[in-house]
Protein backbone atom coordinates (compact mmCIF):
# COMPACT_ATOMS: atom_id res chain seq x y z
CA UNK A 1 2.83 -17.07 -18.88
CA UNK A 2 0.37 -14.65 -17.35
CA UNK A 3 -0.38 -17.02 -14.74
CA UNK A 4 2.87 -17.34 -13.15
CA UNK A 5 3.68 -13.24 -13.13
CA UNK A 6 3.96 -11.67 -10.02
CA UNK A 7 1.57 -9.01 -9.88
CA UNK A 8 2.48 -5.24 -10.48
CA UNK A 9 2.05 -4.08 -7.18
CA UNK A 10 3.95 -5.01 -4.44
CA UNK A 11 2.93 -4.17 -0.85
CA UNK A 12 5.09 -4.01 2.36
CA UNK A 13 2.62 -4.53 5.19
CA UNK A 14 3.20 -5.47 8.89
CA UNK A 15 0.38 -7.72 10.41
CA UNK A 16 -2.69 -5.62 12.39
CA UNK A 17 -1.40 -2.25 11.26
CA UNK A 18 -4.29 -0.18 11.04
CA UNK A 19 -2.55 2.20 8.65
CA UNK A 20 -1.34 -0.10 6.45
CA UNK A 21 -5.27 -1.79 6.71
CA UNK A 22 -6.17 1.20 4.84
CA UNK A 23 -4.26 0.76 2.06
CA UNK A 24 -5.30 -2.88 1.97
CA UNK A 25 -8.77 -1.83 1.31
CA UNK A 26 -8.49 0.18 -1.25
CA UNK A 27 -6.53 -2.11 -3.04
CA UNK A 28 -9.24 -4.10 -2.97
CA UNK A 29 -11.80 -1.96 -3.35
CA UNK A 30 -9.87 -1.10 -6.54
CA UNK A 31 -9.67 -4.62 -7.80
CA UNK A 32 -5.70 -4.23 -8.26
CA UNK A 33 -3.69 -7.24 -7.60
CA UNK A 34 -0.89 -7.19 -5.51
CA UNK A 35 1.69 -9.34 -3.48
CA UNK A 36 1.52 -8.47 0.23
CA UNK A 37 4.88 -9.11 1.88
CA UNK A 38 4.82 -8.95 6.13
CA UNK A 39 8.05 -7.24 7.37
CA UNK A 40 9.16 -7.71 11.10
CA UNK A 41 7.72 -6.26 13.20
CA UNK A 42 10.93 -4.93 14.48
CA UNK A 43 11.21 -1.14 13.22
CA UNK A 44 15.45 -2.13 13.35
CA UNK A 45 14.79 -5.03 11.32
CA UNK A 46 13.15 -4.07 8.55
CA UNK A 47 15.82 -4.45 6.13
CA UNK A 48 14.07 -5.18 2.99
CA UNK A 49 11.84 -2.09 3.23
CA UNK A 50 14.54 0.21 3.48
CA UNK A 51 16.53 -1.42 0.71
CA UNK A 52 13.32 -0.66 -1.30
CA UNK A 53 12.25 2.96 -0.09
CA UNK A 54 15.07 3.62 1.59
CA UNK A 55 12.46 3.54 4.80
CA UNK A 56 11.57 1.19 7.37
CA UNK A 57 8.01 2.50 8.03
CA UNK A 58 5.19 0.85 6.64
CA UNK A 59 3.30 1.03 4.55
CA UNK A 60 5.65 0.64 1.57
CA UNK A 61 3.97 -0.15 -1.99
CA UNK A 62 5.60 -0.58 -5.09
CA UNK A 63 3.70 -0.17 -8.26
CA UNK A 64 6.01 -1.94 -11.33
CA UNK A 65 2.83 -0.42 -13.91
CA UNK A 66 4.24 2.85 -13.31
CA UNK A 67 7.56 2.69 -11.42
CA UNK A 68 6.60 4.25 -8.36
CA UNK A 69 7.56 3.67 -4.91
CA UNK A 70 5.84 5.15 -1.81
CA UNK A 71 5.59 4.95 1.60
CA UNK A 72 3.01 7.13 4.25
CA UNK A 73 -0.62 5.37 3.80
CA UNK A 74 -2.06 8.73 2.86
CA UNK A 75 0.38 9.39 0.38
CA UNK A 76 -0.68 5.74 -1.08
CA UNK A 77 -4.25 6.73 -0.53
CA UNK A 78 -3.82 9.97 -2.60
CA UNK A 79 -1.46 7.83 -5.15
CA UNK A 80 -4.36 4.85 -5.67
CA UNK A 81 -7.00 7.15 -5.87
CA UNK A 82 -5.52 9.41 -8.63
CA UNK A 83 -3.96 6.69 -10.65
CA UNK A 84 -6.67 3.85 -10.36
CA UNK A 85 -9.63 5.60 -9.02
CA UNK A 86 -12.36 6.78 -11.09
CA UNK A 87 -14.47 9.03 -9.42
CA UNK A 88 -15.23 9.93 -5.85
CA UNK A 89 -15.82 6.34 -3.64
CA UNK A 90 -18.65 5.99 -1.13
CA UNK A 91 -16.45 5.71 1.79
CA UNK A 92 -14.17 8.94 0.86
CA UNK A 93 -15.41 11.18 3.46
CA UNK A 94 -15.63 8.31 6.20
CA UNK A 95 -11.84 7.51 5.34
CA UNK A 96 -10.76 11.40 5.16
CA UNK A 97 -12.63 12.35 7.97
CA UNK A 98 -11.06 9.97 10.77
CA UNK A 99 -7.84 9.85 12.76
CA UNK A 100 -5.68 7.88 13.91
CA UNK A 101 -7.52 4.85 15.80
């Protein structure tokens, strides 16, 4: 049954947003499987998001292991790090350190 489960972490992503390419890597980085779903780029269309955070800014992630839902990538950064991190990561300065590109 396993096999077919959706995974507990659902992320609301729009295609070549750098903030929401942050998140993305420390998902991976993390190991944590998700399901990426691409909104429209349209800020006006972005139903589904706001139905779900009750925002239409990405990026949106919905974590079903511990019922959270969150939007503002450093707010996610701060979330994934506390709840799945263990320890400081190499690129933690590098990703604290920049702005906005």
């Amino acid at each position: 049954m396993s096999e077919t489960a959706d995974p507990p972490i659902t992320f609301y992503r729009l295609q070549g947003c750098p903030y929401c390419e942050r998140v993305t890597r420390l998902l991976n980085e993390y190991g944590l499987e998700y399901r990426s779903r691409f909104v429209e780029p349209m800020h006006s269309e972005r139903n589904v998001v706001k139905r779900v955070a009750g925002v239409r800014t990405v990026p949106v992630v919905v974590d079903d292991n511990t019922g959270v839902t969150m939007a503002e990538s450093a707010n996610i950064v701060d979330y994934l790090e506390s709840t799945y991190g263990e320890g400081e990561r190499p690129d933690a300065a590098a990703a604290g350190a920049g702005g906005d590109d």
